[in-house]
Protein backbone atom coordinates (compact mmCIF):
# COMPACT_ATOMS: atom_id res chain seq x y z
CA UNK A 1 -10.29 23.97 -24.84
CA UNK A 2 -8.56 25.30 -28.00
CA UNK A 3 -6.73 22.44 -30.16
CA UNK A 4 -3.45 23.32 -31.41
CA UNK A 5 -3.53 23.11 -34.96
CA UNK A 6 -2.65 20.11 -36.84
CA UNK A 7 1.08 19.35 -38.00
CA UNK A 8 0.63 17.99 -41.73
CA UNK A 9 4.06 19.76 -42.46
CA UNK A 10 6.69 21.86 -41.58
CA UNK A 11 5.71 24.61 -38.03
CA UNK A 12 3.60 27.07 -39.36
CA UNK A 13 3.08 30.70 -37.76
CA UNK A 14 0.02 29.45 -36.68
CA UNK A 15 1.69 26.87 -34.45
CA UNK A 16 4.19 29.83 -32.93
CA UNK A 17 0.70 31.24 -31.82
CA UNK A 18 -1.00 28.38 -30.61
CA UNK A 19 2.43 27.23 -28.67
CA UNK A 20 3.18 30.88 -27.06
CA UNK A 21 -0.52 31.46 -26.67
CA UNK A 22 -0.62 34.85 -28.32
CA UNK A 23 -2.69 35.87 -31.79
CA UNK A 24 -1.28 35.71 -35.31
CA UNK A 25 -1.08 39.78 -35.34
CA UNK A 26 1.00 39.20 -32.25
CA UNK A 27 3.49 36.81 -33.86
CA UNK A 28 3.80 38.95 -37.01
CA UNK A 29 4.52 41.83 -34.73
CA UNK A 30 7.22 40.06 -33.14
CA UNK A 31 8.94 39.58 -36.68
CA UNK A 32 8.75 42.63 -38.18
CA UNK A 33 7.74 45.20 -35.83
CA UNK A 34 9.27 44.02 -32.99
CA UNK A 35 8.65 47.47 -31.20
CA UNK A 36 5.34 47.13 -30.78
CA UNK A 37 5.61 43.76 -28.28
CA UNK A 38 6.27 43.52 -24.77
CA UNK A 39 9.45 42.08 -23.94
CA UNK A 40 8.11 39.24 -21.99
CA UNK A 41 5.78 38.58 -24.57
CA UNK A 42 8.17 38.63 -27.56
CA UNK A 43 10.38 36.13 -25.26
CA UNK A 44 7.31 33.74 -25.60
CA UNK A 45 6.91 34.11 -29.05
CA UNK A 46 11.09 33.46 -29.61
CA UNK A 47 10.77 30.74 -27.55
CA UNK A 48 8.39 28.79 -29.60
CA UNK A 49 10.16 29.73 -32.76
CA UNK A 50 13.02 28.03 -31.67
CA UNK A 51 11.28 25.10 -29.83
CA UNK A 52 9.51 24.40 -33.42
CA UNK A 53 11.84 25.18 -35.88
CA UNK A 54 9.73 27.75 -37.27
CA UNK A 55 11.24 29.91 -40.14
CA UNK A 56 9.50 32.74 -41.56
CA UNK A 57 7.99 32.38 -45.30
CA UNK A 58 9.57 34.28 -47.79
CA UNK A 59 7.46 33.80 -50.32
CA UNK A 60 4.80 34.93 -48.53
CA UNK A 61 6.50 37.88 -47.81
CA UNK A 62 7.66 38.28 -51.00
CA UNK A 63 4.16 38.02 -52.24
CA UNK A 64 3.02 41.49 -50.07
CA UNK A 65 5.96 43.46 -50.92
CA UNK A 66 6.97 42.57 -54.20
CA UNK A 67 10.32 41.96 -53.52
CA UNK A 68 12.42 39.98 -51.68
CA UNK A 69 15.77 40.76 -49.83
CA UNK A 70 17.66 38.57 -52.11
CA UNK A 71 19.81 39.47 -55.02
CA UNK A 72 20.87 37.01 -58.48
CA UNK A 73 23.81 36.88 -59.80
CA UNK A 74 24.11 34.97 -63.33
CA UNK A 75 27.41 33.87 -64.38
CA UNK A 76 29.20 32.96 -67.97
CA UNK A 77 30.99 30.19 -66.73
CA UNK A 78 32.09 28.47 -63.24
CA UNK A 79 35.26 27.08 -64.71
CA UNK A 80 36.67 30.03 -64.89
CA UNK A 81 37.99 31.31 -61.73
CA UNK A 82 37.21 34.46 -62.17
CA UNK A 83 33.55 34.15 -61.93
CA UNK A 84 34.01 32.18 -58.81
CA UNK A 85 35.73 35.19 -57.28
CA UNK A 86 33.20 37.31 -58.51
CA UNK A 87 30.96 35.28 -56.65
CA UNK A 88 32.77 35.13 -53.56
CA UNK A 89 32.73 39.06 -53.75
CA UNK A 90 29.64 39.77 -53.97
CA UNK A 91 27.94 37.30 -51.74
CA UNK A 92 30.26 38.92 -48.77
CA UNK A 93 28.89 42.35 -50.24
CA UNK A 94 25.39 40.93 -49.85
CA UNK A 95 25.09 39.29 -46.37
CA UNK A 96 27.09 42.53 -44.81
CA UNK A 97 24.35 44.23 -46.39
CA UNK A 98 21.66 41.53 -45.12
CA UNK A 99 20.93 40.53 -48.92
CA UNK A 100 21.03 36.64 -50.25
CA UNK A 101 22.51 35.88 -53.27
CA UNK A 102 20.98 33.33 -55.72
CA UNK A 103 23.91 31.71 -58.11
CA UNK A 104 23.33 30.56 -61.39
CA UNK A 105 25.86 29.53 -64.80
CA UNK A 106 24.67 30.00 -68.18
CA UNK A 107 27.76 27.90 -69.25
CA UNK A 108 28.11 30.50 -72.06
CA UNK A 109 24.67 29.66 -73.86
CA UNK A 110 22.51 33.00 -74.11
CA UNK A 111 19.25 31.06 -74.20
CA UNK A 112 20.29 29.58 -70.66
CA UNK A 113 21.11 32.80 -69.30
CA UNK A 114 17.68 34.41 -70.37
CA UNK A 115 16.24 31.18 -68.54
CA UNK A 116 18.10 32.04 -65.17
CA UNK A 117 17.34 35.54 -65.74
CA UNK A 118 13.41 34.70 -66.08
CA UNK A 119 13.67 32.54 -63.20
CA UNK A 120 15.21 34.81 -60.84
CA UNK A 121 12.53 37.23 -61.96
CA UNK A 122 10.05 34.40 -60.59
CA UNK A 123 11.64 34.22 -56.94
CA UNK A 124 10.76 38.27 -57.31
CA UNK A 125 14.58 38.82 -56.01
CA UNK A 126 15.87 42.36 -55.44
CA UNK A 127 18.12 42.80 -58.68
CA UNK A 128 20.47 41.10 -60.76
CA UNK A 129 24.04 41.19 -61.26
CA UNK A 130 24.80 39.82 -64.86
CA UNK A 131 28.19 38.69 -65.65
CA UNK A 132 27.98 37.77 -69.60
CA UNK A 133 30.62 38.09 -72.47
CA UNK A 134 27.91 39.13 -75.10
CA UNK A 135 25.34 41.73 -75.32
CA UNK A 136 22.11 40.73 -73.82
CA UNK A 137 19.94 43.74 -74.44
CA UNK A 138 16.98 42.19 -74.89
CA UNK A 139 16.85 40.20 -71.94
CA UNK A 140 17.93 42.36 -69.71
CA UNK A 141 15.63 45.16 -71.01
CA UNK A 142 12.51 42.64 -70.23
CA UNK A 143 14.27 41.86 -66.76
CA UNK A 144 14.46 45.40 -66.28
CA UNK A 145 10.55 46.23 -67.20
CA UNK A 146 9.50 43.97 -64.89
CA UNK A 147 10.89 45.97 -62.05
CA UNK A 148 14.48 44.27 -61.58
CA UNK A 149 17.55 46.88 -61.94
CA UNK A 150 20.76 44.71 -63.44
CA UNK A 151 24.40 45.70 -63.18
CA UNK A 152 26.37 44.05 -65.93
CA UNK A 153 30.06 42.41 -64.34
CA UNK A 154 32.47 42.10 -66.62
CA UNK A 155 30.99 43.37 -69.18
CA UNK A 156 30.16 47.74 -70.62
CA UNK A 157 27.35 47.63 -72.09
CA UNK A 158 27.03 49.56 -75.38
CA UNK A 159 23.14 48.95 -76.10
CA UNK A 160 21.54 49.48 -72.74
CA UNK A 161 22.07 52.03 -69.93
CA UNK A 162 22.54 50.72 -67.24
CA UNK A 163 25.68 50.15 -64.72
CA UNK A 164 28.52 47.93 -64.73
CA UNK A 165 32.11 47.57 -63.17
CA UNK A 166 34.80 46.06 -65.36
CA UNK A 167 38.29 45.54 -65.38
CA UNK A 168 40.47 47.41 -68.46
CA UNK A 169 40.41 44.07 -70.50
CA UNK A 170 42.32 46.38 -73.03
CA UNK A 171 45.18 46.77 -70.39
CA UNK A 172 45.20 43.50 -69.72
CA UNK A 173 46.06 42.50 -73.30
CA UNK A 174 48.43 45.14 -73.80
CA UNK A 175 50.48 44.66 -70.54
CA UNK A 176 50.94 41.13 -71.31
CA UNK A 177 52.36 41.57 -74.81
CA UNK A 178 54.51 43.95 -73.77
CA UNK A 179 55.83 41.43 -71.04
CA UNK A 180 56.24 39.00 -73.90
CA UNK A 181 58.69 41.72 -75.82
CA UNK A 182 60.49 42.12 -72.57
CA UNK A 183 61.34 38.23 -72.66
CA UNK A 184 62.50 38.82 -76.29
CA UNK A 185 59.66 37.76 -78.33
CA UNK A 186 59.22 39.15 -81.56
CA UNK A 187 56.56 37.16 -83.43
CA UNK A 188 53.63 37.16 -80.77
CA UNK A 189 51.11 34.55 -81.49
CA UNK A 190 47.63 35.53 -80.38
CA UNK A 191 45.32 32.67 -79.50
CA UNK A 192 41.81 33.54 -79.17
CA UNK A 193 38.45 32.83 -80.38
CA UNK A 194 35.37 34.42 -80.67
CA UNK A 195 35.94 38.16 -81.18
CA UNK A 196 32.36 38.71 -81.07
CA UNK A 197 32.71 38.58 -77.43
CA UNK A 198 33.87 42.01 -75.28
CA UNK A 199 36.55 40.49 -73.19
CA UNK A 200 38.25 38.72 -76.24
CA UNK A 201 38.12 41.73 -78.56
CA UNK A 202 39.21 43.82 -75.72
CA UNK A 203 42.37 42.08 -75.05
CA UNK A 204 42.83 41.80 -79.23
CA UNK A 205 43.25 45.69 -78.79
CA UNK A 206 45.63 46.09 -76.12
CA UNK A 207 47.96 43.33 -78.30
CA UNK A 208 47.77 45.51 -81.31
CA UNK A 209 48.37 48.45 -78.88
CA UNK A 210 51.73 46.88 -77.72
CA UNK A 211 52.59 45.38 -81.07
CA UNK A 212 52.18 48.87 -83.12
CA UNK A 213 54.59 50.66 -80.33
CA UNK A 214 57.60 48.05 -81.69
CA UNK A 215 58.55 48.35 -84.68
CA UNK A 216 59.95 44.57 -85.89
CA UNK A 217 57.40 42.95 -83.74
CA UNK A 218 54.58 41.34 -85.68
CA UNK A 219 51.45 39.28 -84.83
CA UNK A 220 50.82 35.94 -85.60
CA UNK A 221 46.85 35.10 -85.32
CA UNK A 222 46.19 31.36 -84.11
CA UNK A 223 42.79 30.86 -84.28
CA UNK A 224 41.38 28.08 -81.56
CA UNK A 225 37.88 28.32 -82.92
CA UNK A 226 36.67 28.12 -79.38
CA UNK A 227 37.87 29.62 -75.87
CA UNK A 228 37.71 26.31 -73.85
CA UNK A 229 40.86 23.68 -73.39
CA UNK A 230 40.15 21.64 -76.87
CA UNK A 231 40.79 25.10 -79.05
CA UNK A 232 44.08 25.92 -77.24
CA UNK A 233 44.62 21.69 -77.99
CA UNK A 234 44.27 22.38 -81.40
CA UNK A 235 46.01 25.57 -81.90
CA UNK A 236 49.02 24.49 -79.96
CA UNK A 237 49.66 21.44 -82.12
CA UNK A 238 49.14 23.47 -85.11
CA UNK A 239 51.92 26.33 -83.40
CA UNK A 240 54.57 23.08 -83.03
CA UNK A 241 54.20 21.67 -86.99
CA UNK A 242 54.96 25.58 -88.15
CA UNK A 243 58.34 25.73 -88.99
CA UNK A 244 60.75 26.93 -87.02
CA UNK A 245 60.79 30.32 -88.61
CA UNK A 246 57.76 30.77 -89.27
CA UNK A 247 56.96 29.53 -85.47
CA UNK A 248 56.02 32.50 -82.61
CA UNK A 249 58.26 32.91 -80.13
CA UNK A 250 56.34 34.18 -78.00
CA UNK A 251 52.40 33.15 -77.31
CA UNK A 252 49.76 34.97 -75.35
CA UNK A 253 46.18 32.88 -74.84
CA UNK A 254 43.47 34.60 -74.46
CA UNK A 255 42.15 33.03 -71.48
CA UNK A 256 44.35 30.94 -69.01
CA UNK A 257 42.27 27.62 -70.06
CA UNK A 258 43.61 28.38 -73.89
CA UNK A 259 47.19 29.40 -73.04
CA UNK A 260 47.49 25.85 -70.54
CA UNK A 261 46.29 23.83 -73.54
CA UNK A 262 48.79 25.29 -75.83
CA UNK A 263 51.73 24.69 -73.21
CA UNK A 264 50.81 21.08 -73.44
CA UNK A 265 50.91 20.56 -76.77
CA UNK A 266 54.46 22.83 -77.28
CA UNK A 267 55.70 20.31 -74.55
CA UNK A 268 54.17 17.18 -75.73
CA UNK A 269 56.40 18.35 -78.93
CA UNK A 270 59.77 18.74 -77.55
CA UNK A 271 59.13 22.73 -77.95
CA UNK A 272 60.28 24.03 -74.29
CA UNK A 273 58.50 26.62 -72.41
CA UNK A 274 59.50 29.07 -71.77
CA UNK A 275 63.12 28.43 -73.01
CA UNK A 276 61.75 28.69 -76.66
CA UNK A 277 58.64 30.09 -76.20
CA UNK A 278 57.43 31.91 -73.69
CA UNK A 279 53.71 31.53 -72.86
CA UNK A 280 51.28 33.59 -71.36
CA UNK A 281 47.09 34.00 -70.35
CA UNK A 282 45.44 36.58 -69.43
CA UNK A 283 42.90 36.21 -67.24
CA UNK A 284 44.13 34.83 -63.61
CA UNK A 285 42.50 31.47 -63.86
CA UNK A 286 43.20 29.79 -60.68
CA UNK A 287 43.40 26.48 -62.09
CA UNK A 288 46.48 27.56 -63.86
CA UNK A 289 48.48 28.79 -61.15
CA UNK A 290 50.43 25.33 -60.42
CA UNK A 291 50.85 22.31 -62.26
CA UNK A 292 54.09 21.73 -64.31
CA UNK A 293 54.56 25.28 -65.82
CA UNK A 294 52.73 27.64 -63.89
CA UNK A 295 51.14 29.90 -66.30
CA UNK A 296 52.19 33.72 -66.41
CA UNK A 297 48.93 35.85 -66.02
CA UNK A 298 46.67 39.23 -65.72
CA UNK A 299 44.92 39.82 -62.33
CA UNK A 300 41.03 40.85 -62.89
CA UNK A 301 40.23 41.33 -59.40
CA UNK A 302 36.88 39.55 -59.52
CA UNK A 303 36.30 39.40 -56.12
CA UNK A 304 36.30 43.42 -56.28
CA UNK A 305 33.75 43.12 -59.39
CA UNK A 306 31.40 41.82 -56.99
CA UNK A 307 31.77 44.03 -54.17
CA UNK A 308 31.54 46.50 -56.63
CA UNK A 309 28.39 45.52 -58.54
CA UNK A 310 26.14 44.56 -55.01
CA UNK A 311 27.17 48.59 -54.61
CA UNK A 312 25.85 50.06 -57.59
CA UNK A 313 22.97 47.61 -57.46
CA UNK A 314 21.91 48.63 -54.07
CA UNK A 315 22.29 52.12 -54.98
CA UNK A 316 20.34 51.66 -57.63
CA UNK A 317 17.81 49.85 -55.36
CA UNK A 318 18.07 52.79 -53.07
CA UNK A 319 18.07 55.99 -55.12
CA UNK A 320 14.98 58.13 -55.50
CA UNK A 321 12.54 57.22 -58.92
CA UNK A 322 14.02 59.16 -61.88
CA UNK A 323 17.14 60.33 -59.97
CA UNK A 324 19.25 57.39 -60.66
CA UNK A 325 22.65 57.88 -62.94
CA UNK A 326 23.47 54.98 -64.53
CA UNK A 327 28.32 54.61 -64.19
CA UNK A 328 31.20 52.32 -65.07
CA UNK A 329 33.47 51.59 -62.86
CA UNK A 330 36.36 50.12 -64.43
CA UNK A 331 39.38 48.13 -62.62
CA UNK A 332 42.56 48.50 -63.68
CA UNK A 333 44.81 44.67 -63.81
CA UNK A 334 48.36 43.79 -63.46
CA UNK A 335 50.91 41.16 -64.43
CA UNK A 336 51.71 38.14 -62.21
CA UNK A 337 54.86 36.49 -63.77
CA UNK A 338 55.32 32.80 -63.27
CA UNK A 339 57.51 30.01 -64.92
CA UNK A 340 55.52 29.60 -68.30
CA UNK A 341 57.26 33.03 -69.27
CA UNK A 342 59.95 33.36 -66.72
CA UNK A 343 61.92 30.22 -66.42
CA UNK A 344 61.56 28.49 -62.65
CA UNK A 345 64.93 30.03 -61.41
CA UNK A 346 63.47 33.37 -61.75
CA UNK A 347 60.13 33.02 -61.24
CA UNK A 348 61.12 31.64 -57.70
CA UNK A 349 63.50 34.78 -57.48
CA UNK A 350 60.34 36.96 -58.54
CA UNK A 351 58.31 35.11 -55.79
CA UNK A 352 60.75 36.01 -53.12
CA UNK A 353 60.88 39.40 -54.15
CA UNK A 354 56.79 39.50 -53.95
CA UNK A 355 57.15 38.04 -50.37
CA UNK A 356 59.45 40.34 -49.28
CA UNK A 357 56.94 43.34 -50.21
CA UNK A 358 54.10 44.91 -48.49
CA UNK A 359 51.39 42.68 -49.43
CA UNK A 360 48.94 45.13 -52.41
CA UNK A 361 45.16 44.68 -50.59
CA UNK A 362 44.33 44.21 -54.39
CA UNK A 363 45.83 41.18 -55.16
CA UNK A 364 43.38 38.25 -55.41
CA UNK A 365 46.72 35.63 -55.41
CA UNK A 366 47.65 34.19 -52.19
C-alpha cells in the first residue's frame, strides 16, 4: 500500500495527488491546462484542493516562467491622499485584469525607493508602476535591464524613455492663483519647498503663469524649507509677524499638508481665513477636506493615474519586442472651492449648486 506523504507543513501538490489518487502531471494539468483532464477526474483533483487547503506555489511558478502575474507599484508617500487613490486605481485595474499588486512607500527617500524597486525585482513581478517626485534614472534603468518595464505616475520623465500618465501640475498651479485673484488677492504668497522636485516646480509655473497675466498682482515667495506639516508651521507664523502691508492676502500651499499648516498658524494669530486671507492647496489631499476650514483645492484624479498606468504597463507587457512606443498621458485638474477661500456661507451655497448638477464621472470627491 502507498503511504500518503508526510505533512511537515503546509498541503503540498504532492498531497492533492496522493488524496485524489491521480499523478503529479495529472494535478499540474488540472491547474494550468485544465483541457487536457477529464471532467470527473479534474472534480477529484478540486476536491482535494479544497479539502486540504492547497494553494498553488507562485514562486515556483515564477521560477519556470520568469515572471509572475503580479505587478509593483512604489509610492512617494502614503500621507498624501493622492497616492492612496492612485493605489486604489490601479489595484482595481489589476485584479480586472487578473494581475496582483505589491504596495510599497519610499516615504520620499530615493535610497528606499531603489530598495523597493530591487525587491520587487526579487519577487520577479510583472512590471512596476513608479510614482516618485524626482528623477530616478538610474534605478529605473537597472530595473528596466533586468527585464521589468516601469511606467512613471505622477511624474514625465525627462532622462529615460519610457511611459507615464500625469496630471497638468502646471494647470493646477495656475488655476488656483487665478481663483485667488478672483477672491481679490493681489499679493499671492507661494508656499513651497523643494523646487528640485517636478510637481513643485510645475505648480511654481502655472503661479507665474497667472501672476504675469495681471498686471498689479505680485508674488510673495514663503519658503517652508520642507513640503510636510512643520514647513507650512513655520512659514505660516512667519506670514502672521509680516506687517500688515507687507502681509499676502492671498496664500496658495503647495501641497494641501503645507496650506493646512499655514491656516493654523494665520488662525492661531487672530489673522481670519478666509476673511483676510484666503488660503488655498493644491493637490486634493483628503485629509484636508473637513476640519475647521476646509481647505480650497486642485483635483489630480489619482485614482485615474492608476487605471491609467496598469494600461500602458500591460501594453507594454503585451506589445511585440522592438514595437513598443513609449506616451504621456497627461490629466487635466480642476478647482474644488471650499471655506478656506470661500467663506462657509458660500461654500455651502457652492456645495448645493455641485449637488444639484450631474455628477462629472471624474471627480474623485464624494
Amino acid at each position: 500500500m502507498v503511504q500518503p506523504p508526510r505533512r511537515d507543513g503546509p498541503p503540498s501538490v504532492h498531497h492533492v495527488a496522493a488524496q485524489a489518487g491521480v499523478s503529479l502531471a495529472t494535478v499540474s494539468n488540472v491547474l494550468n491546462h485544465p483541457e487536457r483532464v477529464r471532467e470527473a477526474t479534474a472534480a477529484r483533483v478540486h476536491a482535494a484542493i479544497a479539502d486540504l487547503g492547497y494553494t498553488p506555489n507562485r514562486n515556483a511558478r515564477a521560477l519556470v516562467s520568469g515572471s509572475t502575474r503580479s505587478i509593483g507599484l512604489v509610492v512617494s508617500s502614503l500621507q498624501n491622499s493622492l497616492f492612496s487613490d492612485v493605489l486604489n486605481g490601479a489595484q482595481l485595474a489589476a485584479r480586472a485584469r487578473e494581475f496582483t499588486l505589491l504596495i510599497a512607500s519610499s516615504e520620499n527617500d530615493l535610497q528606499a525607493q531603489g530598495d523597493h524597486l530591487a525587491y520587487l525585482e526579487s519577487t520577479r513581478t510583472s512590471g512596476v508602476l513608479l510614482a516618485t517626485m524626482e528623477e530616478s534614472r538610474d534605478q529605473v534603468e537597472r530595473t528596466r535591464r533586468h527585464g521589468h518595464p516601469v511606467v512613471y505616475v505622477n511624474y514625465e520623465p525627462a532622462e529615460v524613455d519610457a511611459c507615464s500618465v500625469i496630471v497638468d501640475n502646471e494647470q493646477a498651479g495656475y488655476i488656483a492663483t487665478e481663483h485667488l485673484i478672483e477672491r481679490g488677492a493681489r499679493r499671492i504668497g507661494f508656499v513651497s519647498a523643494r523646487p528640485d522636485l517636478q510637481p513643485v516646480s510645475r505648480r511654481r509655473a502655472g503661479v507665474l503663469r497667472a501672476i504675469a497675466a495681471h498686471p498689479g498682482v505680485t508674488l510673495v515667495d514663503v519658503d517652508a524649507g520642507e513640503i510636510d506639516p512643520p514647513g507650512g508651521t513655520d512659514a505660516g507664523a512667519r506670514i502672521a509677524r509680516m506687517p500688515e502691508g507687507q502681509r499676502p492676502d492671498g496664500v496658495l500651499g503647495v501641497t494641501d499638508l503645507l496650506a493646512m499648516a499655514v491656516v493654523t498658524e494665520l488662525r492661531a494669530a487672530g489673522i481670519r481665513v478666509p476673511e483676510d486671507i484666503p488660503v488655498s492647496g493644491c493637490d486634493h489631499n483628503s485629509i484636508a477636506w473637513g476640519g475647521a476650514v476646509p481647505l480650497t483645492s486642485v483635483t489630480m484624479h489619482g485614482s485615474d493615474m492608476g487605471r491609467v498606468a496598469v494600461d500602458l504597463l500591460l501594453t507594454e507587457l503585451t506589445d511585440p519586442p522592438g514595437e513598443h512606443v513609449h506616451r504621456t498621458v497627461v490629466l487635466g485638474s480642476e478647482l474644488v472651492p471650499r471655506e478656506s477661500t470661500l467663506g462657509r456661507e458660500a461654500a455651502a451655497a457652492h456645495r448645493a449648486r455641485m449637488a444639484a448638477t450631474p455628477t462629472d464621472p471624474r471627480r474623485s470627491e464624494p
